[in-house]
C-alpha atoms as a PDB file:
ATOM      1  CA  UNK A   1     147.955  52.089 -80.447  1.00  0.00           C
ATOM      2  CA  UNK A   2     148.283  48.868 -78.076  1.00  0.00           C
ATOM      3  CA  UNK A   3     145.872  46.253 -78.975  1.00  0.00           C
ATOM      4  CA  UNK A   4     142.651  46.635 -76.851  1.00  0.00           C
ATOM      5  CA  UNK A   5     139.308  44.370 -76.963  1.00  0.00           C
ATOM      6  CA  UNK A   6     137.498  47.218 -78.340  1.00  0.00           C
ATOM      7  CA  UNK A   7     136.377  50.989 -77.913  1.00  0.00           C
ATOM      8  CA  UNK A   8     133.973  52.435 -75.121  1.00  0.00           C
ATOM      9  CA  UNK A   9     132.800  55.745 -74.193  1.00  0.00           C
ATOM     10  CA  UNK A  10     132.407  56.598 -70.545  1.00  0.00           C
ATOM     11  CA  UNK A  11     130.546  60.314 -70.260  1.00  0.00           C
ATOM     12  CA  UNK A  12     131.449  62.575 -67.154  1.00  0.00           C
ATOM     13  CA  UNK A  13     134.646  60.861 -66.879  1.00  0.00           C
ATOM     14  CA  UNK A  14     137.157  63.262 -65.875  1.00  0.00           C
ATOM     15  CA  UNK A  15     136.086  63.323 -62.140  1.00  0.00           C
ATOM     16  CA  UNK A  16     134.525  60.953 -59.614  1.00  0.00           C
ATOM     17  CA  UNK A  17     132.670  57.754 -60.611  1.00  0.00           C
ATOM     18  CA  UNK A  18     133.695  58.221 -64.295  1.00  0.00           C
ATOM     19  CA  UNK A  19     137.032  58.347 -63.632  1.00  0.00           C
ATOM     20  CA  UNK A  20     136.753  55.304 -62.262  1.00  0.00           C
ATOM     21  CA  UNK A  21     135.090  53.840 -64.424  1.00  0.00           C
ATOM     22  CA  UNK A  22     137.206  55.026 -67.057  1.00  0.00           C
ATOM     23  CA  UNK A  23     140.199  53.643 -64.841  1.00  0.00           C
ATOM     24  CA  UNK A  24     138.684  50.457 -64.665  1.00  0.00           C
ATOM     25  CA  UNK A  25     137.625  49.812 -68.217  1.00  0.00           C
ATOM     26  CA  UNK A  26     141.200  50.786 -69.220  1.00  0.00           C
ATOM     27  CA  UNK A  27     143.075  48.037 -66.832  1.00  0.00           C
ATOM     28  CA  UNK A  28     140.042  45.688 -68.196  1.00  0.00           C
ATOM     29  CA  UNK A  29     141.532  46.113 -71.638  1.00  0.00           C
ATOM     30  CA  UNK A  30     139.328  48.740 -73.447  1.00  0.00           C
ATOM     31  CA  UNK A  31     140.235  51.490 -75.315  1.00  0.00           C
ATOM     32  CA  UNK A  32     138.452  54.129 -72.957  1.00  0.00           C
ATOM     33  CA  UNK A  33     137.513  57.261 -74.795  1.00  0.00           C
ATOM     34  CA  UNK A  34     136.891  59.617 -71.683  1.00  0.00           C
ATOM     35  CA  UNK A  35     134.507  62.438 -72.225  1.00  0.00           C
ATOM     36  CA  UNK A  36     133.188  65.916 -70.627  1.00  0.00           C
ATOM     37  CA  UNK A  37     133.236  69.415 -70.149  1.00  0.00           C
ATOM     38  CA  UNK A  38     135.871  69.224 -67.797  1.00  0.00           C
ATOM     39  CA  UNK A  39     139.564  68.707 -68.490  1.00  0.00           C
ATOM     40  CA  UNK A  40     140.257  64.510 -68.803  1.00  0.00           C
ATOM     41  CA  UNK A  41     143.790  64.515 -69.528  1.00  0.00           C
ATOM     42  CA  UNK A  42     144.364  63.818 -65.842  1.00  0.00           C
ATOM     43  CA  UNK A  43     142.137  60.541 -66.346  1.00  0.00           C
ATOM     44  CA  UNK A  44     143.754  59.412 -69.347  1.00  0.00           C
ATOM     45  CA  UNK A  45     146.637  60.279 -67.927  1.00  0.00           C
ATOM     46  CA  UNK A  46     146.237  57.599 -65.354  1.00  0.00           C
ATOM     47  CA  UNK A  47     144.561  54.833 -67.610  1.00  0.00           C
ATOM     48  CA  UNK A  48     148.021  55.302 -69.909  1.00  0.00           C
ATOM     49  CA  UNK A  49     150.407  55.155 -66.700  1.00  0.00           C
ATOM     50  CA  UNK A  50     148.889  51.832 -65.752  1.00  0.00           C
ATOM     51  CA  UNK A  51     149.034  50.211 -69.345  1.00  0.00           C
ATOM     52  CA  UNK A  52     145.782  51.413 -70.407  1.00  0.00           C
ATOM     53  CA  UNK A  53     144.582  52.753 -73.794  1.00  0.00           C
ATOM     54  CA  UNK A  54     142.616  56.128 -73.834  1.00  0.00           C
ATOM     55  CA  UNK A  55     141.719  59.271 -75.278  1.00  0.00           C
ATOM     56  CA  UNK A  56     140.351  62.446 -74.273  1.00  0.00           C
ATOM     57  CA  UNK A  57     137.063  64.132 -75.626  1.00  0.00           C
ATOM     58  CA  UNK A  58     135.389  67.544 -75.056  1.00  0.00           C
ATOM     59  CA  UNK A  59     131.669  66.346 -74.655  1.00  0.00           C
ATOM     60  CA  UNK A  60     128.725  68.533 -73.470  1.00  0.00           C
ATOM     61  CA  UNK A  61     125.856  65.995 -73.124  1.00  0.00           C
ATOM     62  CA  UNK A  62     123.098  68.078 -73.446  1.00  0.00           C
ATOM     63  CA  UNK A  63     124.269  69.596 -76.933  1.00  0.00           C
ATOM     64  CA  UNK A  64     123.114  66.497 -78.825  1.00  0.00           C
ATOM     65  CA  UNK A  65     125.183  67.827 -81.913  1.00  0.00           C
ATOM     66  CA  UNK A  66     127.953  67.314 -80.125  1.00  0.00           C
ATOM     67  CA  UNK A  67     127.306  63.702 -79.863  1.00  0.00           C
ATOM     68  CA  UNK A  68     126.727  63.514 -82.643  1.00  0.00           C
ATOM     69  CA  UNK A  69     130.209  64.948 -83.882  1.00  0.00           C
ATOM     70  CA  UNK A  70     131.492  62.864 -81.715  1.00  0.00           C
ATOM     71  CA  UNK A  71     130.347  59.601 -82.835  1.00  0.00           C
ATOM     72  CA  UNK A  72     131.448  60.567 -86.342  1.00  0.00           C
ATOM     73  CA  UNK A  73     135.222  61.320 -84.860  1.00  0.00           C
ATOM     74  CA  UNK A  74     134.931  58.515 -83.253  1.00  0.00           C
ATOM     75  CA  UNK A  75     134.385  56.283 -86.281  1.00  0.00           C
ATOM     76  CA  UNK A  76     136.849  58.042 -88.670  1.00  0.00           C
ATOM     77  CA  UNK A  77     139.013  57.319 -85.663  1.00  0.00           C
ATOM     78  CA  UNK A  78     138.509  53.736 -84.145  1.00  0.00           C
ATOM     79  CA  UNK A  79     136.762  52.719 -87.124  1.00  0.00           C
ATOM     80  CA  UNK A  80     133.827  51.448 -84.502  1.00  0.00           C
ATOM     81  CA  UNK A  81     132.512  51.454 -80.762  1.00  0.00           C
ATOM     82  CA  UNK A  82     131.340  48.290 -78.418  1.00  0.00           C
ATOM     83  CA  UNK A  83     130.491  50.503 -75.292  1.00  0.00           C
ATOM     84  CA  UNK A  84     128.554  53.621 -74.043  1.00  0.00           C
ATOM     85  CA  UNK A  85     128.549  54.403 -69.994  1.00  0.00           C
ATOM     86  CA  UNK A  86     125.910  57.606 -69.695  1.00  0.00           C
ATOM     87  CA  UNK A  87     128.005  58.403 -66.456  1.00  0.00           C
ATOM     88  CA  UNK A  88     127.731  61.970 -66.451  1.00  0.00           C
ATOM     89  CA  UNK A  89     125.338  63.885 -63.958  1.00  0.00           C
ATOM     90  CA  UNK A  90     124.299  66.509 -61.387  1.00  0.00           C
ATOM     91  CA  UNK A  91     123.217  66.551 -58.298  1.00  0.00           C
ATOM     92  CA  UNK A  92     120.183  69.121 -56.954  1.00  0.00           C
ATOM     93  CA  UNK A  93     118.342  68.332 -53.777  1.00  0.00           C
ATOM     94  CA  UNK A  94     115.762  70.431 -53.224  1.00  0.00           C
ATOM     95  CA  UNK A  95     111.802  69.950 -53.470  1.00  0.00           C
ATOM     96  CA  UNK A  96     109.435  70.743 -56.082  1.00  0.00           C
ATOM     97  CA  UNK A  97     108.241  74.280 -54.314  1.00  0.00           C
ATOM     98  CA  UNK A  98     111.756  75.267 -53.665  1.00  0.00           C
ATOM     99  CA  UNK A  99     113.160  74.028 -57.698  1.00  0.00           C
ATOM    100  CA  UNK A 100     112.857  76.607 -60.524  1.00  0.00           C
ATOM    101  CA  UNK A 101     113.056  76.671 -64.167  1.00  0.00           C
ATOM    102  CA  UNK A 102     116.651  76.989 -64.464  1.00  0.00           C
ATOM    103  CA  UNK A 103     117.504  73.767 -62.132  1.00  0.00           C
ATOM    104  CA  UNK A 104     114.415  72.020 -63.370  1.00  0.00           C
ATOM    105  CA  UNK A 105     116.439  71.848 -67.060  1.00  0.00           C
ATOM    106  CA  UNK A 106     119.787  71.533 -65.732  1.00  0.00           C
ATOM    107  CA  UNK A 107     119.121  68.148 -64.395  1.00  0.00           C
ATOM    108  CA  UNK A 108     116.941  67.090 -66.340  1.00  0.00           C
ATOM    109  CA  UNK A 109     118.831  68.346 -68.952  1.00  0.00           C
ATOM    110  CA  UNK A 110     122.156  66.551 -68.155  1.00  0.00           C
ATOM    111  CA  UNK A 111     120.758  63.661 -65.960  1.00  0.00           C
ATOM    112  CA  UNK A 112     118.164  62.509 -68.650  1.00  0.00           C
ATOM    113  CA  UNK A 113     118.335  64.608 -71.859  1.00  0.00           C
ATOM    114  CA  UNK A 114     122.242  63.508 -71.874  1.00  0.00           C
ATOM    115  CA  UNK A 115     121.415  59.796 -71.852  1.00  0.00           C
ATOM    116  CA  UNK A 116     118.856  60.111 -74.725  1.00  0.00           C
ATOM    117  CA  UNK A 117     120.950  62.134 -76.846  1.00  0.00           C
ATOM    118  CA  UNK A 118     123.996  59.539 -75.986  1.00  0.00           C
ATOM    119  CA  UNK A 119     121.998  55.947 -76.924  1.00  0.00           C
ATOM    120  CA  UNK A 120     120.498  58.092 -80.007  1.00  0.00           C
ATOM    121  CA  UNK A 121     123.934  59.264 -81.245  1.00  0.00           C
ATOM    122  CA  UNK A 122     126.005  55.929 -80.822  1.00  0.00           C
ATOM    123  CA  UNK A 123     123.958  53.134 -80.855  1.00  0.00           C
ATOM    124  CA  UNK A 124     124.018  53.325 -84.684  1.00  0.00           C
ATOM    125  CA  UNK A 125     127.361  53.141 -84.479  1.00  0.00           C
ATOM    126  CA  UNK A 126     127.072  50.224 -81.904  1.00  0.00           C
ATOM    127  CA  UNK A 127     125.104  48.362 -84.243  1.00  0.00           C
ATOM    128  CA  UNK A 128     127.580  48.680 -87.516  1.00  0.00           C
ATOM    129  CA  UNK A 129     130.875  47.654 -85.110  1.00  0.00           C
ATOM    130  CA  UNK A 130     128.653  44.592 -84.501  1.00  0.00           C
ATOM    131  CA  UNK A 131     126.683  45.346 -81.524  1.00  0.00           C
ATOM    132  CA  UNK A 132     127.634  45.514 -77.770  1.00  0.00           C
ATOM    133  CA  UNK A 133     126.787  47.308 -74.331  1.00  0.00           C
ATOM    134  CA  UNK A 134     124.966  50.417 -73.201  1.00  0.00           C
ATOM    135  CA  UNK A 135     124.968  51.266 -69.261  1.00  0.00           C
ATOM    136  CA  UNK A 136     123.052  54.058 -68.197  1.00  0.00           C
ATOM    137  CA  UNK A 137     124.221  54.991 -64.252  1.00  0.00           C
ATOM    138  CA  UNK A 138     120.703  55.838 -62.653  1.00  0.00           C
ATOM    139  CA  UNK A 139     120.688  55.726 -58.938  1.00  0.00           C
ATOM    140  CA  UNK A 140     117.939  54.487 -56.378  1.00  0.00           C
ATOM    141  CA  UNK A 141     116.622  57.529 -56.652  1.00  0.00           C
ATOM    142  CA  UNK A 142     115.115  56.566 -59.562  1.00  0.00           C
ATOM    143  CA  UNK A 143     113.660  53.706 -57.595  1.00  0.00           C
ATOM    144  CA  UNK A 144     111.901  55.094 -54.702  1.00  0.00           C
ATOM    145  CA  UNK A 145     110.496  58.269 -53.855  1.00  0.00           C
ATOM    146  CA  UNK A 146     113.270  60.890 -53.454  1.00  0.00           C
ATOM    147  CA  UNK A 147     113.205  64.208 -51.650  1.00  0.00           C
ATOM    148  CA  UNK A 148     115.365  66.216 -54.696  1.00  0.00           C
ATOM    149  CA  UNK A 149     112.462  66.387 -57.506  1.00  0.00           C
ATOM    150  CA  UNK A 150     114.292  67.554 -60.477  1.00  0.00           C
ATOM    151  CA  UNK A 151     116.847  64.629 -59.372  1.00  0.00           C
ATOM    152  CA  UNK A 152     114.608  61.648 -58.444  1.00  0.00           C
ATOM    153  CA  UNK A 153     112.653  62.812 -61.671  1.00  0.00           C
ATOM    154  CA  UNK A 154     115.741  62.617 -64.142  1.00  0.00           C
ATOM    155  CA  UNK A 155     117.069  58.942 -62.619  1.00  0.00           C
ATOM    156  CA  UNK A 156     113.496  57.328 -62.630  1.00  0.00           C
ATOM    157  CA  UNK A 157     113.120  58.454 -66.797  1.00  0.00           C
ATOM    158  CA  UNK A 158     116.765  56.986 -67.241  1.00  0.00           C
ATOM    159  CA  UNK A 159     115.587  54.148 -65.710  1.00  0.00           C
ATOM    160  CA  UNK A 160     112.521  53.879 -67.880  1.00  0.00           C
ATOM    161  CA  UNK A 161     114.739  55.139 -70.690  1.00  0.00           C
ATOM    162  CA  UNK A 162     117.049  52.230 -70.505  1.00  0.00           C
ATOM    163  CA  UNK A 163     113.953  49.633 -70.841  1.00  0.00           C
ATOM    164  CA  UNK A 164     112.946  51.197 -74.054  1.00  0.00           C
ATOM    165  CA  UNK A 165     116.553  51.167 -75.217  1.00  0.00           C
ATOM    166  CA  UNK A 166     116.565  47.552 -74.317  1.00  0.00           C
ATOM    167  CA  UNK A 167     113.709  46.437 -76.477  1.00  0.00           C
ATOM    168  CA  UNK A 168     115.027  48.620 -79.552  1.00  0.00           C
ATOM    169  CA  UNK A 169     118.397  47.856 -79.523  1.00  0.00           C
ATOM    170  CA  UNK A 170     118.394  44.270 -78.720  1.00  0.00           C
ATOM    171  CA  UNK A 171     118.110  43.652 -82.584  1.00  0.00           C
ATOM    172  CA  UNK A 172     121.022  45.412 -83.331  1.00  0.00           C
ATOM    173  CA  UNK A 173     122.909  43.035 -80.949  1.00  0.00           C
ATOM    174  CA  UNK A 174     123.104  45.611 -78.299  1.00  0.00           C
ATOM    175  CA  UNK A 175     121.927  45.249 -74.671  1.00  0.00           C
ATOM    176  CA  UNK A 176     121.278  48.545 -72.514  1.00  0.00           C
ATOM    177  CA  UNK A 177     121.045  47.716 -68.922  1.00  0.00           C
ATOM    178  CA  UNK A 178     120.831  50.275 -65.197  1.00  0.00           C
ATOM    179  CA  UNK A 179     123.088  50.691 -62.557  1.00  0.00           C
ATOM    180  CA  UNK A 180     121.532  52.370 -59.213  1.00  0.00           C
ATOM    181  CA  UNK A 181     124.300  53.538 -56.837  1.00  0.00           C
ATOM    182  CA  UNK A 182     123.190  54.158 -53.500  1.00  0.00           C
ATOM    183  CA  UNK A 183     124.851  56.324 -51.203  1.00  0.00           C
ATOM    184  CA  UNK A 184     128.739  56.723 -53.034  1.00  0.00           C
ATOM    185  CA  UNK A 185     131.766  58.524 -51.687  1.00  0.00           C
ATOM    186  CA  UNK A 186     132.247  60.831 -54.149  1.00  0.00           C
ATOM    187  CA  UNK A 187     132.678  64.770 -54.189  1.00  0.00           C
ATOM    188  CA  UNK A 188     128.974  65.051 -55.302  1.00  0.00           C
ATOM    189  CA  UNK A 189     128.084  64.450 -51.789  1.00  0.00           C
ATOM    190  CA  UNK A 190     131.408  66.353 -50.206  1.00  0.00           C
ATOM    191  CA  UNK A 191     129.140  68.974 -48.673  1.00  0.00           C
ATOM    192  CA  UNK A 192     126.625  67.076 -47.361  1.00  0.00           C
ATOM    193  CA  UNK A 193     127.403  66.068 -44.242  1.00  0.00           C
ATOM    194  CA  UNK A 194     123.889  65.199 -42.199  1.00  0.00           C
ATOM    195  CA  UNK A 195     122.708  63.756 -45.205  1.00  0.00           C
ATOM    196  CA  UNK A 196     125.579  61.239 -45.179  1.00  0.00           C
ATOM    197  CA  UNK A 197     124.970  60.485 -41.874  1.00  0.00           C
ATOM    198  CA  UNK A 198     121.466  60.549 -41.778  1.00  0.00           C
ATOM    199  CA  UNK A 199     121.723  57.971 -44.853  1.00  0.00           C
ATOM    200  CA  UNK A 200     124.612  55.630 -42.939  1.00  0.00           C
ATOM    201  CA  UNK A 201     121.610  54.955 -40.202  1.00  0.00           C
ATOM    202  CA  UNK A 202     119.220  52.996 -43.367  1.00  0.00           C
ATOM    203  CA  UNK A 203     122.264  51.252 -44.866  1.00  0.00           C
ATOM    204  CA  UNK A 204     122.547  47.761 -43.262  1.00  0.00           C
ATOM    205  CA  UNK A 205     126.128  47.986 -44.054  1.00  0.00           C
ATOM    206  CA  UNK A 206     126.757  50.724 -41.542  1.00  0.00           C
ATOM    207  CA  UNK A 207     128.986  52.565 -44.593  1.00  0.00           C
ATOM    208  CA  UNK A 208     129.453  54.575 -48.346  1.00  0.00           C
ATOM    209  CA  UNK A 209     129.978  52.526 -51.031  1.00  0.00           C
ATOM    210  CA  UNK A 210     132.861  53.157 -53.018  1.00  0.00           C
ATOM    211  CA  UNK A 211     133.170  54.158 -56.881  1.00  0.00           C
ATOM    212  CA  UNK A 212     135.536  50.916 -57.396  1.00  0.00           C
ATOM    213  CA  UNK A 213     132.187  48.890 -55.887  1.00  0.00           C
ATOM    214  CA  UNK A 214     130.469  50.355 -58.717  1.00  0.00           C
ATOM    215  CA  UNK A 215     132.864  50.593 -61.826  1.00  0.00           C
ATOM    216  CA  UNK A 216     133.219  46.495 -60.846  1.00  0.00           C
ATOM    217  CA  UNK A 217     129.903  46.494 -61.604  1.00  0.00           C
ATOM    218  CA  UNK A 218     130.596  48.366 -64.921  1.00  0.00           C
ATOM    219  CA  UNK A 219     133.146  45.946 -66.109  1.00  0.00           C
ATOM    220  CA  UNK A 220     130.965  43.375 -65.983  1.00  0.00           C
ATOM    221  CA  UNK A 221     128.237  44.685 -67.926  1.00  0.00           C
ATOM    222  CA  UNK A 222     130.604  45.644 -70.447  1.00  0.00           C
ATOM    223  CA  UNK A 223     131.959  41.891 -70.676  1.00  0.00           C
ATOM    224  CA  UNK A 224     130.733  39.098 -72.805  1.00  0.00           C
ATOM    225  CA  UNK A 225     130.020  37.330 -68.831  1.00  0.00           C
ATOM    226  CA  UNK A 226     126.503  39.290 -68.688  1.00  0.00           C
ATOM    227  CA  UNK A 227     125.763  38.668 -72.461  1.00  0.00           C
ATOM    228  CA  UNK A 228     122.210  37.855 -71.382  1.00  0.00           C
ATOM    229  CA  UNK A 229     121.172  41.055 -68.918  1.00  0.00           C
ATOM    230  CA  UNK A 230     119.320  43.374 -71.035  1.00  0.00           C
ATOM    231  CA  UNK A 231     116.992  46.140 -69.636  1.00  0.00           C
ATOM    232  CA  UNK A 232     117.718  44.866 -66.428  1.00  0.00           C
ATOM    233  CA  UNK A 233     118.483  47.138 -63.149  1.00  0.00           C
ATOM    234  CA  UNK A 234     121.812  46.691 -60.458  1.00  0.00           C
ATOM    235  CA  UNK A 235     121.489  47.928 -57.361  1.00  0.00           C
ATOM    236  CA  UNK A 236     124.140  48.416 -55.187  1.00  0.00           C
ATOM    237  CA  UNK A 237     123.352  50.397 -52.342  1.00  0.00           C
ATOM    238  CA  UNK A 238     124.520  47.952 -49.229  1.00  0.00           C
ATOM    239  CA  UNK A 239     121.174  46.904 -48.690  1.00  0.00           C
ATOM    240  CA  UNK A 240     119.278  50.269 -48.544  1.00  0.00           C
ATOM    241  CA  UNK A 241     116.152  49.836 -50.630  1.00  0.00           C
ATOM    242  CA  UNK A 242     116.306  46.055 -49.795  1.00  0.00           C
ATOM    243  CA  UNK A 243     115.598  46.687 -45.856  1.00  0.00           C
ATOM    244  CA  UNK A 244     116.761  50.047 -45.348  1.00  0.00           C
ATOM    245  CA  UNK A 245     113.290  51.355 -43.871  1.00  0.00           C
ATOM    246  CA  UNK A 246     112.762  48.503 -41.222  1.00  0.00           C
ATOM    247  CA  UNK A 247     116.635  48.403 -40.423  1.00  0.00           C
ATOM    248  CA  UNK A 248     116.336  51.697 -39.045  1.00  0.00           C
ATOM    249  CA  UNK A 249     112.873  51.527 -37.580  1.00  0.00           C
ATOM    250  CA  UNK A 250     113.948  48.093 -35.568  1.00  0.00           C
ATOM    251  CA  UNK A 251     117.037  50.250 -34.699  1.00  0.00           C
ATOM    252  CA  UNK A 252     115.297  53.194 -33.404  1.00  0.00           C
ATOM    253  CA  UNK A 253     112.707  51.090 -31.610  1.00  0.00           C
ATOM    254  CA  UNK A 254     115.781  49.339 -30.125  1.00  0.00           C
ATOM    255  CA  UNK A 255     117.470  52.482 -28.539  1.00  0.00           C
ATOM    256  CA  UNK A 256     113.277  53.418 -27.448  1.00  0.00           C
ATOM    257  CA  UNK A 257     112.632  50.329 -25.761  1.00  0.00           C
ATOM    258  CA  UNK A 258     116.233  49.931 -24.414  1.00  0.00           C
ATOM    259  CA  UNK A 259     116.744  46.387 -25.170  1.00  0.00           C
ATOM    260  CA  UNK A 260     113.542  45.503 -24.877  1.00  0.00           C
ATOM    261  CA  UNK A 261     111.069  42.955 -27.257  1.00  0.00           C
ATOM    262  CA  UNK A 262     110.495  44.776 -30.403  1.00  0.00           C
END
């Protein structure tokens, strides 16, 4: 095995934002284990064509005995792990009259459940290779009031999640920080076309973000550079929660007053 800085776990990363993640972890010089339900040879694949160290994992993240399998295999096998990225997630946009049961635990199930089971699994492990980084992938959702219940619901506990995980862990040398993508080009929002657009009109940016924009982001919680962030929150959404609301308010009351004082 080529010598790496140390082992991470990236969950959901055979697709989307955790393959790229994944990708960019590997070319960052971590062993990337890449996990989920979903085939991830194709990922590690590409992380081992570009000079990257990885291995593929069958992980269902709401079976929380298969993390914690896993984080045995993992030690037999690495002999530690520096890293956890709770990437994995679904997406479910509907309001609470119109959610039942069965989506209510889905998301919650894999959005939230996932992310307990994940830091309660591996941070033990974290803390006997010495400590290191946990980065839970939330979403703004979990920062304003969102339309999708189950959803919104599920990113605002992983948010409150991570805080808890920050004052735990930080003994154990580990710091657990939040990421909150805004609107991302990825296939979770494919076949959503007037919600895209409807978004692009509250991003000051005018566009999508892009998973690189966030797995950048990634790195450098993973590095020793942000070795003092700990239960702390990134946004990057191109400026929507920032002035997203009164962007497109002065915008609308632009095209209403044609050109006039607004």
């Amino acid at each position: 095995m080529a010598e790496h800085k140390g082992v991470v776990l990236v969950t959901g990363g055979a697709q989307g934002m955790g393959a790229s993640h994944s990708e960019a972890l590997g070319k960052a010089g971590w062993h990337v284990c890449v996990a989920d339900v979903k085939d991830t040879a194709p990922t590690v694949h590409t992380i081992q064509t570009q000079g990257g160290s990885a291995s593929g994992h069958r992980l269902d993240v709401v079976d929380s005995e298969a993390w914690n399998a896993l984080a045995a295999h993992i030690k037999s096998e690495f002999g530690g792990l520096a890293g956890l990225v709770n990437n994995a997630g679904v997406s479910y946009r509907h309001g609470i009259s119109d959610t039942d049961d069965a989506n209510w635990h889905k998301v919650i199930g894999v959005n939230l459940n996932g992310v307990f089971f994940g830091m309660r699994a591996m941070a033990p492990l974290m803390r006997d290779s010495g400590g290191g980084s946990i980065i839970n992938i939330s979403s703004i959702s979990g920062q304003l009031g969102y339309h999708g219940a189950a959803y919104g619901a599920s990113k605002w506990g992983v948010r409150g999640l991570t805080k808890s995980a920050a004052g735990e862990y930080a003994p154990w040398g580990i710091r657990t920080n939040s990421i909150h993508p805004g609107l991302i080009d990825t296939p979770m929002v494919s076949n959503a076309d007037a919600f895209v657009a409807s978004s692009l009109e509250s991003i000051p940016f005018g566009r999508a973000g892009t998973p690189a924009e966030i797995s950048a982001a990634v790195v450098f919680l993973m590095s020793p550079e942000s070795s003092y962030l700990n239960g702390s929150e990134l946004t990057i959404d191109g400026g929507l929660i920032a002035a997203g609301t009164y962007w497109r308010i002065r915008h609308e009351a632009a095209q209403r007053s044609k050109g006039g004082d607004l």
